[in-house]
N, C-alpha and C. Protein backbone atom coordinates (compact mmCIF):
# COMPACT_ATOMS: atom_id res chain seq x y z
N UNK A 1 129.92 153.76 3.11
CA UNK A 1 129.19 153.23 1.97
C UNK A 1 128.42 154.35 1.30
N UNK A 2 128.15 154.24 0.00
CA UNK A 2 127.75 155.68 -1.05
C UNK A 2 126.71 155.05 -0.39
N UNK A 3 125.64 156.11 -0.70
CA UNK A 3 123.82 155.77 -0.64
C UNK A 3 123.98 156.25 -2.16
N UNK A 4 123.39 155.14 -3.17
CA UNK A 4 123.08 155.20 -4.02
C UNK A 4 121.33 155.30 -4.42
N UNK A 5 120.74 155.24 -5.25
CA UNK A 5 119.06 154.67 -5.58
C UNK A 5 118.77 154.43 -7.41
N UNK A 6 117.74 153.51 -7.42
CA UNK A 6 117.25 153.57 -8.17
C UNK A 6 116.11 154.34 -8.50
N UNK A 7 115.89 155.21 -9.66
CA UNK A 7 114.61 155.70 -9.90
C UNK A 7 113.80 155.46 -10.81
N UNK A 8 112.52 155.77 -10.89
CA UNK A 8 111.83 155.83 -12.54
C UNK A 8 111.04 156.81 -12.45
N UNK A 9 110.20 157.09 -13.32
CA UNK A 9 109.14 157.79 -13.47
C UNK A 9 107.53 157.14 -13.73
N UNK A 10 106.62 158.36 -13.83
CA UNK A 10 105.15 158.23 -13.95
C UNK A 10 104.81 159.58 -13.64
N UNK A 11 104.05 159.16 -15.92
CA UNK A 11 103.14 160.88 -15.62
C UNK A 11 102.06 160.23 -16.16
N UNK A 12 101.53 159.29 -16.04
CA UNK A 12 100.15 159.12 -16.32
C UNK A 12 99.72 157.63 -15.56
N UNK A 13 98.32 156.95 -15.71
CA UNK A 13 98.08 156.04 -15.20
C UNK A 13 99.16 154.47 -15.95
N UNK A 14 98.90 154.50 -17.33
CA UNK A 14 100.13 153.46 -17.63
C UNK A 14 101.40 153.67 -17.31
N UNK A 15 101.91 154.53 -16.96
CA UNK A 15 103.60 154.93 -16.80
C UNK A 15 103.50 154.14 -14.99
N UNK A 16 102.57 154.28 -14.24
CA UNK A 16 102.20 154.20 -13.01
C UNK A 16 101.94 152.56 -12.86
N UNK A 17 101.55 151.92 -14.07
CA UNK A 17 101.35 150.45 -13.69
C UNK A 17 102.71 149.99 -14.25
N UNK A 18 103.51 150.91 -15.08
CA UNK A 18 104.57 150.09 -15.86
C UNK A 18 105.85 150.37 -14.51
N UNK A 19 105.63 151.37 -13.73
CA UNK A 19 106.55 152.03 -12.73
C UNK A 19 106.35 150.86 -11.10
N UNK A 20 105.36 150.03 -11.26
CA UNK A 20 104.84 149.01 -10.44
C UNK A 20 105.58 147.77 -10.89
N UNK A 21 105.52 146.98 -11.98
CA UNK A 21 105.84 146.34 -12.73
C UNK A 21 107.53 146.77 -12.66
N UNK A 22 108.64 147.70 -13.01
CA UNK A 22 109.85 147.44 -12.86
C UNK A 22 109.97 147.60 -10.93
N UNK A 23 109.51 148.44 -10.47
CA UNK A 23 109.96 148.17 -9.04
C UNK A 23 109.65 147.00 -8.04
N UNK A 24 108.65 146.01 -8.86
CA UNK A 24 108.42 144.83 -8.56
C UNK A 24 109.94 143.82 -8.66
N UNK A 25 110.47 143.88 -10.59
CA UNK A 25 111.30 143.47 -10.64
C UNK A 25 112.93 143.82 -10.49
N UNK A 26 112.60 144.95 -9.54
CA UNK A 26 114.22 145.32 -9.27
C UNK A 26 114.02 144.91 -7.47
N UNK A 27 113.21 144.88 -7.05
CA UNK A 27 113.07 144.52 -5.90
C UNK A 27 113.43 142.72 -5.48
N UNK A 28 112.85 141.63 -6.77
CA UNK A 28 113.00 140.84 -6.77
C UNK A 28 114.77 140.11 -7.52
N UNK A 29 115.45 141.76 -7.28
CA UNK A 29 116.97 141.23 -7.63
C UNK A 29 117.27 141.13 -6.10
N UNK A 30 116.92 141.24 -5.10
CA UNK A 30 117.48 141.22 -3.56
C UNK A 30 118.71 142.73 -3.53
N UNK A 31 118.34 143.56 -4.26
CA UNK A 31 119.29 144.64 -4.09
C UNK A 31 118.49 145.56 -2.70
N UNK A 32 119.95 145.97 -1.88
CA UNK A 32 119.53 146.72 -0.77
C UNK A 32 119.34 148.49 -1.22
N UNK A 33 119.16 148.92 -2.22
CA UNK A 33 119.09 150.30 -2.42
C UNK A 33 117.66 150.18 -2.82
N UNK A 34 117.65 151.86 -2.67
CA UNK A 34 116.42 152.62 -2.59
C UNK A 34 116.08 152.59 -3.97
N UNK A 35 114.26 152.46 -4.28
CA UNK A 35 113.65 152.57 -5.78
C UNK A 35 113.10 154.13 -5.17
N UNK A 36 113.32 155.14 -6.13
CA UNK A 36 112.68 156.38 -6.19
C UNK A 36 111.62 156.30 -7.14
N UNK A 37 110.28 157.22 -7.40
CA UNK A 37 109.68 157.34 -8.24
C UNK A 37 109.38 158.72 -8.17
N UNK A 38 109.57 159.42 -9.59
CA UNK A 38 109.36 160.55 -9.96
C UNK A 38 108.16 160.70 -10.49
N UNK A 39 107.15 161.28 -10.21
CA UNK A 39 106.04 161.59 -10.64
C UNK A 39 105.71 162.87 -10.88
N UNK A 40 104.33 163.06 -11.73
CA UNK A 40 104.26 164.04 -12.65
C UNK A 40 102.81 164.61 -11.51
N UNK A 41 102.74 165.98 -11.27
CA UNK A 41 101.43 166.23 -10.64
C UNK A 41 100.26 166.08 -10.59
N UNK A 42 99.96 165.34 -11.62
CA UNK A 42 98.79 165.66 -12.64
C UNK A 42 98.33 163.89 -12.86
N UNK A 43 99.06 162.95 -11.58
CA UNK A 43 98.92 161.48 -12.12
C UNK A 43 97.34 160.89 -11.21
N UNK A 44 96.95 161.54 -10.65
CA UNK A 44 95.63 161.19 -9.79
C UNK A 44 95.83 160.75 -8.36
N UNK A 45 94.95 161.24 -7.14
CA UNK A 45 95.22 160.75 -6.00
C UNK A 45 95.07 159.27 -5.54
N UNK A 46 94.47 158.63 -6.90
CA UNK A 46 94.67 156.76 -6.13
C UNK A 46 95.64 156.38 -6.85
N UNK A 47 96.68 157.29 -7.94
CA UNK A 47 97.46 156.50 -8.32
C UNK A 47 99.14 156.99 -7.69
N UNK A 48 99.21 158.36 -7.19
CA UNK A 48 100.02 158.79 -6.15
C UNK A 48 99.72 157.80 -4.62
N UNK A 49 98.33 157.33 -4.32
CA UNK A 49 98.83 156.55 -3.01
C UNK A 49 98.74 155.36 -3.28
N UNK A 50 98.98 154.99 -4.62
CA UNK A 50 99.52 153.73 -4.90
C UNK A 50 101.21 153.25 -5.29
N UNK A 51 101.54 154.66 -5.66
CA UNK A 51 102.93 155.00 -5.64
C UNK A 51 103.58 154.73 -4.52
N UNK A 52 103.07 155.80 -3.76
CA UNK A 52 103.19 156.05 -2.17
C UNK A 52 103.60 154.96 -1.09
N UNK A 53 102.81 154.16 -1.53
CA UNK A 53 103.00 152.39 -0.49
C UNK A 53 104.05 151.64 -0.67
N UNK A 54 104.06 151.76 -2.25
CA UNK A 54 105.15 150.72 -3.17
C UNK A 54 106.77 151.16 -3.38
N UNK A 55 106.69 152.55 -3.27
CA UNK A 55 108.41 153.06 -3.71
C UNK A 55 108.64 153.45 -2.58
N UNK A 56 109.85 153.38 -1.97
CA UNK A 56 111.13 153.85 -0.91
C UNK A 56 110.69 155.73 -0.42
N UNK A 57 110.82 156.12 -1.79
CA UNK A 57 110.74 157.70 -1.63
C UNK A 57 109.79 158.11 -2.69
N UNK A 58 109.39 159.51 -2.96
CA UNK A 58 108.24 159.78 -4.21
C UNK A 58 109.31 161.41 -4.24
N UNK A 59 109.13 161.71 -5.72
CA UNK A 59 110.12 163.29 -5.82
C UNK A 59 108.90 163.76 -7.16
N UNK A 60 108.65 164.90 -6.81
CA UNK A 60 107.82 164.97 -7.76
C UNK A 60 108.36 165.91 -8.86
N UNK A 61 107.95 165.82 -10.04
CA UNK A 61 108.73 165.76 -11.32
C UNK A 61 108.99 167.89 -11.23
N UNK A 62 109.78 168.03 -11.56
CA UNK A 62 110.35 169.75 -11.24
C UNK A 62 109.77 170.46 -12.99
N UNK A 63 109.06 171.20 -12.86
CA UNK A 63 109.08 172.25 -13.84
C UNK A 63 109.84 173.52 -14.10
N UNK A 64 110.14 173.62 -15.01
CA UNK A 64 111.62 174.91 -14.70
C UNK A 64 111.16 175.70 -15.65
N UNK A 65 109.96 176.86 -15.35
CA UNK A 65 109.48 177.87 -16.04
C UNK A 65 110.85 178.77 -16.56
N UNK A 66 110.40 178.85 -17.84
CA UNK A 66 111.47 179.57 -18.84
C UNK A 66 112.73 178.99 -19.28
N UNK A 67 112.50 177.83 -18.96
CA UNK A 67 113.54 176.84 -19.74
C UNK A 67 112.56 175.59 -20.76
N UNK A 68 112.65 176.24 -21.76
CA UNK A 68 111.66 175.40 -22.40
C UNK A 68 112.99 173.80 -22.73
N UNK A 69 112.56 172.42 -22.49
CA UNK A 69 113.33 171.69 -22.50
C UNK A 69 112.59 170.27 -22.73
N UNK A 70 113.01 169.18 -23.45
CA UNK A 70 112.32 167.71 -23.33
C UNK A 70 112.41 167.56 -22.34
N UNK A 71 111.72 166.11 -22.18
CA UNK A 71 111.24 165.26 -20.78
C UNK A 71 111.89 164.97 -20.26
N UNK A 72 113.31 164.21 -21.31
CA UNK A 72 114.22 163.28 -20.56
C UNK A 72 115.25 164.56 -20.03
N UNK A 73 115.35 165.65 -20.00
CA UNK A 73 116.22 166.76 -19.86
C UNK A 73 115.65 167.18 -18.66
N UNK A 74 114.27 167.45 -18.46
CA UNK A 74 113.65 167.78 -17.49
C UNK A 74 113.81 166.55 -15.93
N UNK A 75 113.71 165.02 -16.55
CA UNK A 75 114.05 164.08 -15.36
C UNK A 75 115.44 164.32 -15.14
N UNK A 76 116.81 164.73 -16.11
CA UNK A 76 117.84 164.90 -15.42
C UNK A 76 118.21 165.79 -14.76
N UNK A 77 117.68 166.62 -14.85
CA UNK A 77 116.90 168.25 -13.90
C UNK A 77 116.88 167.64 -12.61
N UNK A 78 115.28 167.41 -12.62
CA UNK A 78 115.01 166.75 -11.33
C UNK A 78 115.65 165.68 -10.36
N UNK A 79 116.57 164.92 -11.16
CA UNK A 79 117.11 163.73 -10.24
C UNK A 79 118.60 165.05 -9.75
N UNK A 80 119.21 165.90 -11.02
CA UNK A 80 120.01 166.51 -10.22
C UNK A 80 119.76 167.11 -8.72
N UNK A 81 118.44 168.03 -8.20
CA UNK A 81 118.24 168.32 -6.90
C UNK A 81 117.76 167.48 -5.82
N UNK A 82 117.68 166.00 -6.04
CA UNK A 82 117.84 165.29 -5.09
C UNK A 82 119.44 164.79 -4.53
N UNK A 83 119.45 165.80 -3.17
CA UNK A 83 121.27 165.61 -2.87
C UNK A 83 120.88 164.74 -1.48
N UNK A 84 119.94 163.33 -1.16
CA UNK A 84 120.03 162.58 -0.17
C UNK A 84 120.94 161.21 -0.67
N UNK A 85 121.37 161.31 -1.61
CA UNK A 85 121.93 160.29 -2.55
C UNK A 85 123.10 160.78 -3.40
N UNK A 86 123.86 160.07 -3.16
CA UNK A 86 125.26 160.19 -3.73
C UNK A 86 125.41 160.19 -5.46
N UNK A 87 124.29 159.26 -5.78
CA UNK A 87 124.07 158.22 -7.49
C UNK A 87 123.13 157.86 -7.55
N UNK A 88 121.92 158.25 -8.49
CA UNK A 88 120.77 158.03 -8.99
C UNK A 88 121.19 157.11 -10.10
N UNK A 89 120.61 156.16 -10.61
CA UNK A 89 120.49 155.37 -11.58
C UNK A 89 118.88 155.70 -12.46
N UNK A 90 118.31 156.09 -13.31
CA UNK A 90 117.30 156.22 -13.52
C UNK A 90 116.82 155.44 -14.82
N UNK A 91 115.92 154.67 -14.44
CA UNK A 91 115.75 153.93 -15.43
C UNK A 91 114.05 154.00 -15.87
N UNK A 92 113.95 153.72 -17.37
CA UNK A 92 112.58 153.74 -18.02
C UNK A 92 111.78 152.95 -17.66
N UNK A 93 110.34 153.13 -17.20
CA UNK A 93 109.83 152.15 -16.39
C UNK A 93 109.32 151.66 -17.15
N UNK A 94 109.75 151.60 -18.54
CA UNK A 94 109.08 150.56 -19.14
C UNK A 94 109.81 149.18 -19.40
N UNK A 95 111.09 149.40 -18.55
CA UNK A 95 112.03 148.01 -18.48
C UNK A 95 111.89 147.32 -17.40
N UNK A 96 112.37 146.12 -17.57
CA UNK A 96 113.16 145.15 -16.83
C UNK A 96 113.76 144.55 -16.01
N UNK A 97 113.90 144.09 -14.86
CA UNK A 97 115.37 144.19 -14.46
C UNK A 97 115.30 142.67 -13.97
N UNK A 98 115.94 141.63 -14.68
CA UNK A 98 116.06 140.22 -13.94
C UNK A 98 117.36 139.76 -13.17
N UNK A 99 117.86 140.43 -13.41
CA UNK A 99 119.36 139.95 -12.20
C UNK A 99 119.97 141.42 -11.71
N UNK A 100 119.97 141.36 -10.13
CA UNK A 100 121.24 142.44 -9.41
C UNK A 100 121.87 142.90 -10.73
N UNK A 101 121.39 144.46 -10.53
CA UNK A 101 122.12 145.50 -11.50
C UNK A 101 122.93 146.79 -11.43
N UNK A 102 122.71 146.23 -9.53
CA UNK A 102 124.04 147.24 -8.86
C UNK A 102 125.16 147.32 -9.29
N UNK A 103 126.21 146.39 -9.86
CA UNK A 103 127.33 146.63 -10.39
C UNK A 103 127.16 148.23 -11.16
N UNK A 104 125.95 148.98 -12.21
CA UNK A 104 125.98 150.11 -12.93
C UNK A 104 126.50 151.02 -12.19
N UNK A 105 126.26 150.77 -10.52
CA UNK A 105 126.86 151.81 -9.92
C UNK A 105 128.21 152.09 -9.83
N UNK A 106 128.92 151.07 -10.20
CA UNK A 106 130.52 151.18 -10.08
C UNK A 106 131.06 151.61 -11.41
N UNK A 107 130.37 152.16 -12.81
CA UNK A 107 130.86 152.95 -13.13
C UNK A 107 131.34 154.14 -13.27
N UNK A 108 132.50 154.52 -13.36
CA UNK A 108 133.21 155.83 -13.09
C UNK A 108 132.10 156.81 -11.98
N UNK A 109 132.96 156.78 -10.90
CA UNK A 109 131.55 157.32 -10.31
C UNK A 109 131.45 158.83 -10.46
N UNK A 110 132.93 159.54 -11.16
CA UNK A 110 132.72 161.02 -10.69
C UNK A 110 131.99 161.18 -12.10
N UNK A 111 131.63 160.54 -12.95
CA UNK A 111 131.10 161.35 -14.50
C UNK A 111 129.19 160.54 -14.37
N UNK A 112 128.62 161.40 -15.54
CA UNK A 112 127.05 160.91 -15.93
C UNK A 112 127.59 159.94 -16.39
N UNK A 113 126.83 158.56 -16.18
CA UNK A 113 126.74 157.18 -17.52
C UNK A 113 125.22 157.16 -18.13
N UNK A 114 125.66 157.29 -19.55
CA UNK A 114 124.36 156.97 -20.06
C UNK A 114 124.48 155.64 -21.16
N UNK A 115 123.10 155.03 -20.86
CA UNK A 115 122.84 154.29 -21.47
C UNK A 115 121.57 154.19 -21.79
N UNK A 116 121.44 152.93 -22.76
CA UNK A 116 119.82 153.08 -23.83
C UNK A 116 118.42 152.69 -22.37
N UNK A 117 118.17 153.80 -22.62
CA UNK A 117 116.80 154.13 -21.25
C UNK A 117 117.41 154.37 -19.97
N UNK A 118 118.28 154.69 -20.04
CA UNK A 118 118.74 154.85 -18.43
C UNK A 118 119.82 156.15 -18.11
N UNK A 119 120.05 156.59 -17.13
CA UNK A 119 121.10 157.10 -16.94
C UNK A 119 121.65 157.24 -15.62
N UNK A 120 123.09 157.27 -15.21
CA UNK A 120 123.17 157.25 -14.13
C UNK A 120 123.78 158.64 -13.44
N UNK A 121 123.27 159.43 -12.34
CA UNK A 121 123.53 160.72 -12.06
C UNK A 121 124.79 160.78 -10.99
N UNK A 122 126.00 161.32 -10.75
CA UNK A 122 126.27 161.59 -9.45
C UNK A 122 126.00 162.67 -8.85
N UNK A 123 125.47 162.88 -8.19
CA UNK A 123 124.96 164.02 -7.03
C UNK A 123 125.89 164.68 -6.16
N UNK A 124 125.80 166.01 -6.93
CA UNK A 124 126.31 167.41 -5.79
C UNK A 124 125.67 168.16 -5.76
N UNK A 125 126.18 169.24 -4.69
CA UNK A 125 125.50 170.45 -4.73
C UNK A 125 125.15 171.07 -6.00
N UNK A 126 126.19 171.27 -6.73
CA UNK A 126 126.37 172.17 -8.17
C UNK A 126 125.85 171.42 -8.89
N UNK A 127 125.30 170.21 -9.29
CA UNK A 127 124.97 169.30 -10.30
C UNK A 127 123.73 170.33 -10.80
N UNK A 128 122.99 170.29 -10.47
CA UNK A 128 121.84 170.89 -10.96
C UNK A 128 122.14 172.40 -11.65
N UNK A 129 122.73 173.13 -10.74
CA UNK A 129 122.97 174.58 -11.77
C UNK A 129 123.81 174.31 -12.94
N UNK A 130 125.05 173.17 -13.07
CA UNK A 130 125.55 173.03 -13.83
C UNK A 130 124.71 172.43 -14.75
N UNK A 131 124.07 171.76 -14.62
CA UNK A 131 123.02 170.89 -16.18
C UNK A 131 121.88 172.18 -16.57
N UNK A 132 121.73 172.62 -15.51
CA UNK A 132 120.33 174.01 -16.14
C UNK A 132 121.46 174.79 -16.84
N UNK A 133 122.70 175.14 -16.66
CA UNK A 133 123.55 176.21 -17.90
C UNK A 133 123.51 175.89 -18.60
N UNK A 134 123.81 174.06 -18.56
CA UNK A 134 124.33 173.93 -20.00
C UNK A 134 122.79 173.82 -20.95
N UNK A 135 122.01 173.63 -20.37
CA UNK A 135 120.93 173.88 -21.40
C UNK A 135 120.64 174.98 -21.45
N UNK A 136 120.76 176.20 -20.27
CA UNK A 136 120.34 177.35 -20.53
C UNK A 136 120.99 178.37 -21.79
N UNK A 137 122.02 177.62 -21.63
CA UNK A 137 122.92 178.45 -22.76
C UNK A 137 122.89 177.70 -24.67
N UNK A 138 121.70 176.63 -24.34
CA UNK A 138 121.69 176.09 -25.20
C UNK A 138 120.53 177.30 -26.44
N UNK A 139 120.54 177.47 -27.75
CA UNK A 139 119.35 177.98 -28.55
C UNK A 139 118.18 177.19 -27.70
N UNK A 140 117.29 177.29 -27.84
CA UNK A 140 115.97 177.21 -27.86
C UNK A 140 115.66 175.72 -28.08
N UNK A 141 115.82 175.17 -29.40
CA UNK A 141 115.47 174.18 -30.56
C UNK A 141 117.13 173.55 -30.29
N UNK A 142 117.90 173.69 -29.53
CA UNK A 142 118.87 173.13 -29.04
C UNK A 142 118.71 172.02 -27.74
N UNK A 143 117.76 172.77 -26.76
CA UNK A 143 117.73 171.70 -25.57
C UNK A 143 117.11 170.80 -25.71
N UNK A 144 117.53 169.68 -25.77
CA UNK A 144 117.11 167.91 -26.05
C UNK A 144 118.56 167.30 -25.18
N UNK A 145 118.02 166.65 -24.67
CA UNK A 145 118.65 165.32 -23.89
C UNK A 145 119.73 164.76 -24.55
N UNK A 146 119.29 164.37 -26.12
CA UNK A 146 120.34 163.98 -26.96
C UNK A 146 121.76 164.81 -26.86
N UNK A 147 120.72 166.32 -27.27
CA UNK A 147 122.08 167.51 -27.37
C UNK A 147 123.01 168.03 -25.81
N UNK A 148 122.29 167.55 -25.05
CA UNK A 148 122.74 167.46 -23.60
C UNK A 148 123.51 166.24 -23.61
N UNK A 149 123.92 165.35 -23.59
CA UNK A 149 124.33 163.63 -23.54
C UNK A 149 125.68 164.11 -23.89
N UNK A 150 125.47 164.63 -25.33
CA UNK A 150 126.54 164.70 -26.60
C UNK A 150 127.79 165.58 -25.64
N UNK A 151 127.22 166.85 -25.11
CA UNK A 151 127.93 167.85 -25.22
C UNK A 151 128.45 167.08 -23.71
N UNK A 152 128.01 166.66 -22.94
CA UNK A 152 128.98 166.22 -21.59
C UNK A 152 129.35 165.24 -21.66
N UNK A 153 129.24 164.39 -23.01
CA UNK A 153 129.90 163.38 -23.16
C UNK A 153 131.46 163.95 -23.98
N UNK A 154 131.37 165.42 -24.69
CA UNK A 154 132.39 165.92 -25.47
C UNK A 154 132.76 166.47 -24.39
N UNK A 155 132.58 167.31 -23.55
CA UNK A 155 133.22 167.76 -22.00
C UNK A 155 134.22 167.42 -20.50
N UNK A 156 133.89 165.36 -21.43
CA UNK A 156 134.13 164.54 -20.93
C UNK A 156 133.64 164.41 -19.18
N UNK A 157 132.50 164.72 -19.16
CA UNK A 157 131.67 164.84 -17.73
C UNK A 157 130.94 163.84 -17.46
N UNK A 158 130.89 162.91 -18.94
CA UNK A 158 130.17 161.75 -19.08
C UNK A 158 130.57 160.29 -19.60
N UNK A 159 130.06 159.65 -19.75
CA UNK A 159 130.40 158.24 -20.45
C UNK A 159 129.48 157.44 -20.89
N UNK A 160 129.56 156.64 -22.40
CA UNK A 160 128.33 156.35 -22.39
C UNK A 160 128.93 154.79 -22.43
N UNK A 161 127.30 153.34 -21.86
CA UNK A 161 127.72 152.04 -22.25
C UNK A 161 127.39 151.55 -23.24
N UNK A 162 128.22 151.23 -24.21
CA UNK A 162 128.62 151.04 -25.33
C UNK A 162 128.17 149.68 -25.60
N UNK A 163 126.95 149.22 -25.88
CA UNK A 163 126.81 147.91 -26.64
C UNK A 163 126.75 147.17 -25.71
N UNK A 164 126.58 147.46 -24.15
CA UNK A 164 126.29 147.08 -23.23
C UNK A 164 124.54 146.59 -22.67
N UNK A 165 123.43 146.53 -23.55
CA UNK A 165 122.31 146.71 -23.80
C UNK A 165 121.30 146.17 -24.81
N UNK A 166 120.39 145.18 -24.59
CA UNK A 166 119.98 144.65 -25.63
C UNK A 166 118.66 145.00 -25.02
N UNK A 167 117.90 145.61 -26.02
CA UNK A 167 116.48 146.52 -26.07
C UNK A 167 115.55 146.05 -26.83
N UNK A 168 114.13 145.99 -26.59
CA UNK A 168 113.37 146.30 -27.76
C UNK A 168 113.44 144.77 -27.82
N UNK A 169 113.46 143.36 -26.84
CA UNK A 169 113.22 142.06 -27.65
C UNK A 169 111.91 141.96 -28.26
N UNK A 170 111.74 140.65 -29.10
CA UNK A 170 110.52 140.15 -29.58
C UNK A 170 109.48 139.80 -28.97
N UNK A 171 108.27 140.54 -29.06
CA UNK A 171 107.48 140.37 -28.11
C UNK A 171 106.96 139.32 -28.32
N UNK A 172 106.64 138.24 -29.25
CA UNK A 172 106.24 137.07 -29.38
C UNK A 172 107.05 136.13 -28.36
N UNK A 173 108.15 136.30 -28.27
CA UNK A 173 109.21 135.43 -27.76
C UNK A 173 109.24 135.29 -26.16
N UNK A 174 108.45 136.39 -25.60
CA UNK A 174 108.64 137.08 -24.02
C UNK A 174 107.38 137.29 -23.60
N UNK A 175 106.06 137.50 -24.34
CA UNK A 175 104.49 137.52 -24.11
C UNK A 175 105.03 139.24 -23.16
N UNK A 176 105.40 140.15 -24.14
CA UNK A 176 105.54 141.45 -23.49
C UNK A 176 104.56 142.44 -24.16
N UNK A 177 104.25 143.62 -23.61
CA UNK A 177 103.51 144.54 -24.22
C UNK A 177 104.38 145.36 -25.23
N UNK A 178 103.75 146.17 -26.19
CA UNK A 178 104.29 146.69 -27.14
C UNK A 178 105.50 147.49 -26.69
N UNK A 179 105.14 148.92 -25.51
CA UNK A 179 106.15 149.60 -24.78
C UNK A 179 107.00 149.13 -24.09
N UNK A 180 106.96 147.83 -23.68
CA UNK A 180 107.97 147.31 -22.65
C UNK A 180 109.54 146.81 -23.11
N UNK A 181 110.48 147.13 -22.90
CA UNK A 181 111.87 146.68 -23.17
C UNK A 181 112.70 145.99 -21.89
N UNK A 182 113.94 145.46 -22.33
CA UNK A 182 113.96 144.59 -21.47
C UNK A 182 115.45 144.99 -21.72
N UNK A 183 116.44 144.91 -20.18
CA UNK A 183 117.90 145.57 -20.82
C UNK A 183 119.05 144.13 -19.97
N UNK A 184 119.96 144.06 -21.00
CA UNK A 184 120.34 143.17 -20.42
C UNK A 184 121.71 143.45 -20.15
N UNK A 185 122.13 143.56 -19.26
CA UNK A 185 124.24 144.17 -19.21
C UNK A 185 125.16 143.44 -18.90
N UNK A 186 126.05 143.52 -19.63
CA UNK A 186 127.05 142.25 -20.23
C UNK A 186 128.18 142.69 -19.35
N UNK A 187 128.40 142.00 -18.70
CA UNK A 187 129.69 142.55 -17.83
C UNK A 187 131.02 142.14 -18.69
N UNK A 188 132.20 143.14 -19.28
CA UNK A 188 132.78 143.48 -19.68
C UNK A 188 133.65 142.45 -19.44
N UNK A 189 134.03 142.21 -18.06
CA UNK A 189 135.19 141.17 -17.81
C UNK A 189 135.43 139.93 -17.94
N UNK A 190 134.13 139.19 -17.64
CA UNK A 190 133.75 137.81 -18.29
C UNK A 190 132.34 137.69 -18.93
N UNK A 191 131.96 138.37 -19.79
CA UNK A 191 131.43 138.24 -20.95
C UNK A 191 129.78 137.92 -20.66
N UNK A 192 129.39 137.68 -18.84
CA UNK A 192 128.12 137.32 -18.79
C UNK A 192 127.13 138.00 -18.73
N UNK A 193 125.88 137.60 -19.13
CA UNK A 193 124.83 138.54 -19.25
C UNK A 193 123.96 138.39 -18.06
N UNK A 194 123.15 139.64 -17.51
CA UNK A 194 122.05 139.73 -16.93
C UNK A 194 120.85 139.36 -17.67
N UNK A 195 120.29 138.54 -17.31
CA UNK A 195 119.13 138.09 -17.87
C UNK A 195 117.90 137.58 -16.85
């Protein structure tokens, strides 16, 4: 059996209650994999041993002096050098999760899947030097996540889910906070949604 996990992040005290809040509700899908949380150094010692109690594992967020790079480039950094796991799933902790969403893992497992707030990693040795080239070799005002996505999705190293994702509902409709999104994935074969 792969050892797969789920992860999220937290670099501040709200990212830390919103990172409570999805590992609450991925926990309450009865899925047997691991929730990771990536944290930022700088999040405070009662809110790291509040982390600490609540997530499976804690990885703390990697800085890669002289690679100037966005955030979301920097978490696919970091989830690359975790090799205790076969497939990271990493998702925005400002989502969701109301039904078992393990099936994401059974896409294509040898390529990245990305989707809206999420992405899913497979883990090797080389994963990590290979994603630091391809940004390293990127200009400057080139490395963004976006421009990373694109180019291993043109490399075909990746795949993205396509309309698989409904984001951003009405917060009147759901009594949600402004940041919070909610993702819902339509399984392809018979048409049903996670909700």
């Amino acid at each position: 059996m792969e050892k797969e996990a789920y992860a999220t992040f937290a670099r501040n005290t709200g990212e830390v209650e919103e990172a409570l809040i999805l590992l609450k509700s991925i926990k309450e899908t009865k899925t047997f994999k691991k929730v990771l949380i990536l944290y930022d150094s700088e999040i405070g010692i009662d809110s790291w041993t509040n982390l600490a109690n609540q997530f499976d594992d804690m990885v703390q967020l990697i800085r890669f002096p002289g690679l100037k790079v966005d955030f979301w480039s920097q978490l696919m950094l970091t989830c690359a050098t975790i090799l205790d796991f076969d497939r990271i799933c990493l998702i925005d902790p400002s989502a969701l999760v109301f039904k078992n969403a393990d099936s994401l893992f059974s896409y294509d497992p040898a390529k990245i899947v990305f989707g809206t707030g999420l992405f899913i990693l497979p883990l090797c040795p080389n994963a990590s030097g290979y994603l630091f080239n391809c940004l390293k070799n990127e200009l400057e005002s080139g490395r963004t996540f976006h421009k990373l996505k694109d180019a291993l999705v043109n490399d075909s190293r990746a795949v993205y889910l396509k309309k698989q994702f409904v984001t951003d509902m009405k917060k009147e409709n759901l009594n949600l906070s402004h940041r919070q999104k909610l993702f819902f994935l339509e399984n392809q074969a018979n048409k049903q949604r996670i909700e």
